[in-house]
Protein backbone atom coordinates (compact mmCIF):
# COMPACT_ATOMS: atom_id res chain seq x y z
CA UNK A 1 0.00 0.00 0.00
CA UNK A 2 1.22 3.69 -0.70
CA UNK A 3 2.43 5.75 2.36
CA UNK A 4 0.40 8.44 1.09
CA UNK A 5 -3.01 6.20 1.06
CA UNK A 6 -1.87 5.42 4.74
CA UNK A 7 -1.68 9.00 5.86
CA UNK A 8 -5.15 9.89 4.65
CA UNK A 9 -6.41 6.83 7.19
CA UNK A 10 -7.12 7.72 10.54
CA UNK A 11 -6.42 4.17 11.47
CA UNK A 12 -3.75 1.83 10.09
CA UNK A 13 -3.36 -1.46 11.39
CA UNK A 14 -0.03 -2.90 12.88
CA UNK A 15 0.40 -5.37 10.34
CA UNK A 16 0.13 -2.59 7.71
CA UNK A 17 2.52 -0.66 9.71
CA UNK A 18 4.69 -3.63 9.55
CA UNK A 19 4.41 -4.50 5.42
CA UNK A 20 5.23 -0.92 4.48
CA UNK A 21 7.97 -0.20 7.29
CA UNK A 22 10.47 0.49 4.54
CA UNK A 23 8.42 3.41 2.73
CA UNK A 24 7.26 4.51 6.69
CA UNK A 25 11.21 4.89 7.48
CA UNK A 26 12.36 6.48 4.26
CA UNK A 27 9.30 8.85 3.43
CA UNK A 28 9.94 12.27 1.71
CA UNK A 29 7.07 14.23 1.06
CA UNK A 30 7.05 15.53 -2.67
CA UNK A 31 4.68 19.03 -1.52
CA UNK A 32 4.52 20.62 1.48
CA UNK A 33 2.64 18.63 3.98
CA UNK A 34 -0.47 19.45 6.22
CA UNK A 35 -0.14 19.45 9.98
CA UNK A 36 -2.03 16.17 10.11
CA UNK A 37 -0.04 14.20 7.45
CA UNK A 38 3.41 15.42 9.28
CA UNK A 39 1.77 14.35 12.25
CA UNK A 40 0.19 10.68 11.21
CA UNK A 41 3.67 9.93 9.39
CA UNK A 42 5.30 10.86 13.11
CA UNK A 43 2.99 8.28 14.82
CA UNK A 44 3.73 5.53 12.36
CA UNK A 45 7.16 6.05 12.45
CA UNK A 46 6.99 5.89 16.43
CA UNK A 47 4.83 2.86 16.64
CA UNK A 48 7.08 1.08 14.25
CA UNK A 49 9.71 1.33 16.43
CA UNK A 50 7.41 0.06 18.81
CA UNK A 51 6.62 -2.97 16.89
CA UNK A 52 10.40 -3.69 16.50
CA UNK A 53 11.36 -3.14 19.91
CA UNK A 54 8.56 -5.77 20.76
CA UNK A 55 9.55 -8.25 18.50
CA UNK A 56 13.44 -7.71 19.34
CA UNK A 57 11.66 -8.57 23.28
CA UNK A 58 9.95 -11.65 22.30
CA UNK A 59 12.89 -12.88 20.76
CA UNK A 60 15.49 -12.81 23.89
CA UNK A 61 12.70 -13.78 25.42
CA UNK A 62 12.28 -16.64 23.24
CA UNK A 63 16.33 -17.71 24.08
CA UNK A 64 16.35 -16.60 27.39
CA UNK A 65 17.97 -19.35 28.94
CA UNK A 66 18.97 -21.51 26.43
CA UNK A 67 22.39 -22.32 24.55
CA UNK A 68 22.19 -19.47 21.71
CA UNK A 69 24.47 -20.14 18.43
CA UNK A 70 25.06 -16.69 16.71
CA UNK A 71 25.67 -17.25 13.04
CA UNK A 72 26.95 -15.20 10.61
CA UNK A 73 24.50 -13.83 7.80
CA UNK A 74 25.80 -13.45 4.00
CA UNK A 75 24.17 -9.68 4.75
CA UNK A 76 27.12 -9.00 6.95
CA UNK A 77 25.40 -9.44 10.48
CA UNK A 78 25.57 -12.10 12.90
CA UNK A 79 22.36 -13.40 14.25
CA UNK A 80 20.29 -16.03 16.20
CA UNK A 81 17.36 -16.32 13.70
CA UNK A 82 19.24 -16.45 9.99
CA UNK A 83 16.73 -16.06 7.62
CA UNK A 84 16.93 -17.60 3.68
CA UNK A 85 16.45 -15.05 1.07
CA UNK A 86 16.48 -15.33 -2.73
CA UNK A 87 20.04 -13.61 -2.48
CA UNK A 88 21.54 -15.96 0.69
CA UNK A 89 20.75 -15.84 4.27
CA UNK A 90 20.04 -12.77 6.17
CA UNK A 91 19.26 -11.53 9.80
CA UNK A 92 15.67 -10.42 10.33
CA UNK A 93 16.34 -6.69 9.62
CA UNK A 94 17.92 -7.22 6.03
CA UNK A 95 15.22 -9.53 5.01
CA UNK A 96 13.28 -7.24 3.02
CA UNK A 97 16.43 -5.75 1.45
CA UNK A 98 17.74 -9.10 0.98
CA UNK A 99 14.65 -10.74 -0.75
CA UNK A 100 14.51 -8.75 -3.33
């Protein structure tokens, strides 16, 4: 979905949050924006990082306790969950990069 249909929602859903967190982190507004488009972008930028910080959570929480193996990724970063992509393995935060 386009960042600009999400701004003219008053409600976006977590999972949309999540599927466009790459256009939600790198958004540029092409014309000046309104207060409430500045502002909407601001929350979904915010609860992303809520979302991640959540997951991030549930994951040592996940491990917590048990033997972790950290492996290294062919994106460069070491991680417990390595993730296969159509361009090698990669940590959860360079799997949308990585799968294209």
């Amino acid at each position: 979905m386009l960042i600009t249909e999400l701004l003219k929602r008053e409600q976006v859903t977590d999972q949309e949050i999540k599927d466009s967190a790459y256009g939600i982190e790198n958004f540029t507004f092409d014309t000046i924006p309104t207060p409430v488009e500045t502002a909407r972008l601001r929350q979904m930028r915010v609860r992303l990082q809520e979302l991640e910080t959540m997951k991030k959570a549930a994951l040592r929480a996940r491990v917590a306790g048990k033997q972790v193996r950290m492996e290294l990724a062919d994106c460069g970063h070491y991680t417990i969950e390595k993730m296969s992509t159509s361009h090698g393995s990669s940590c959860p935060d360079c799997y949308d990069r990585m799968s294209d």
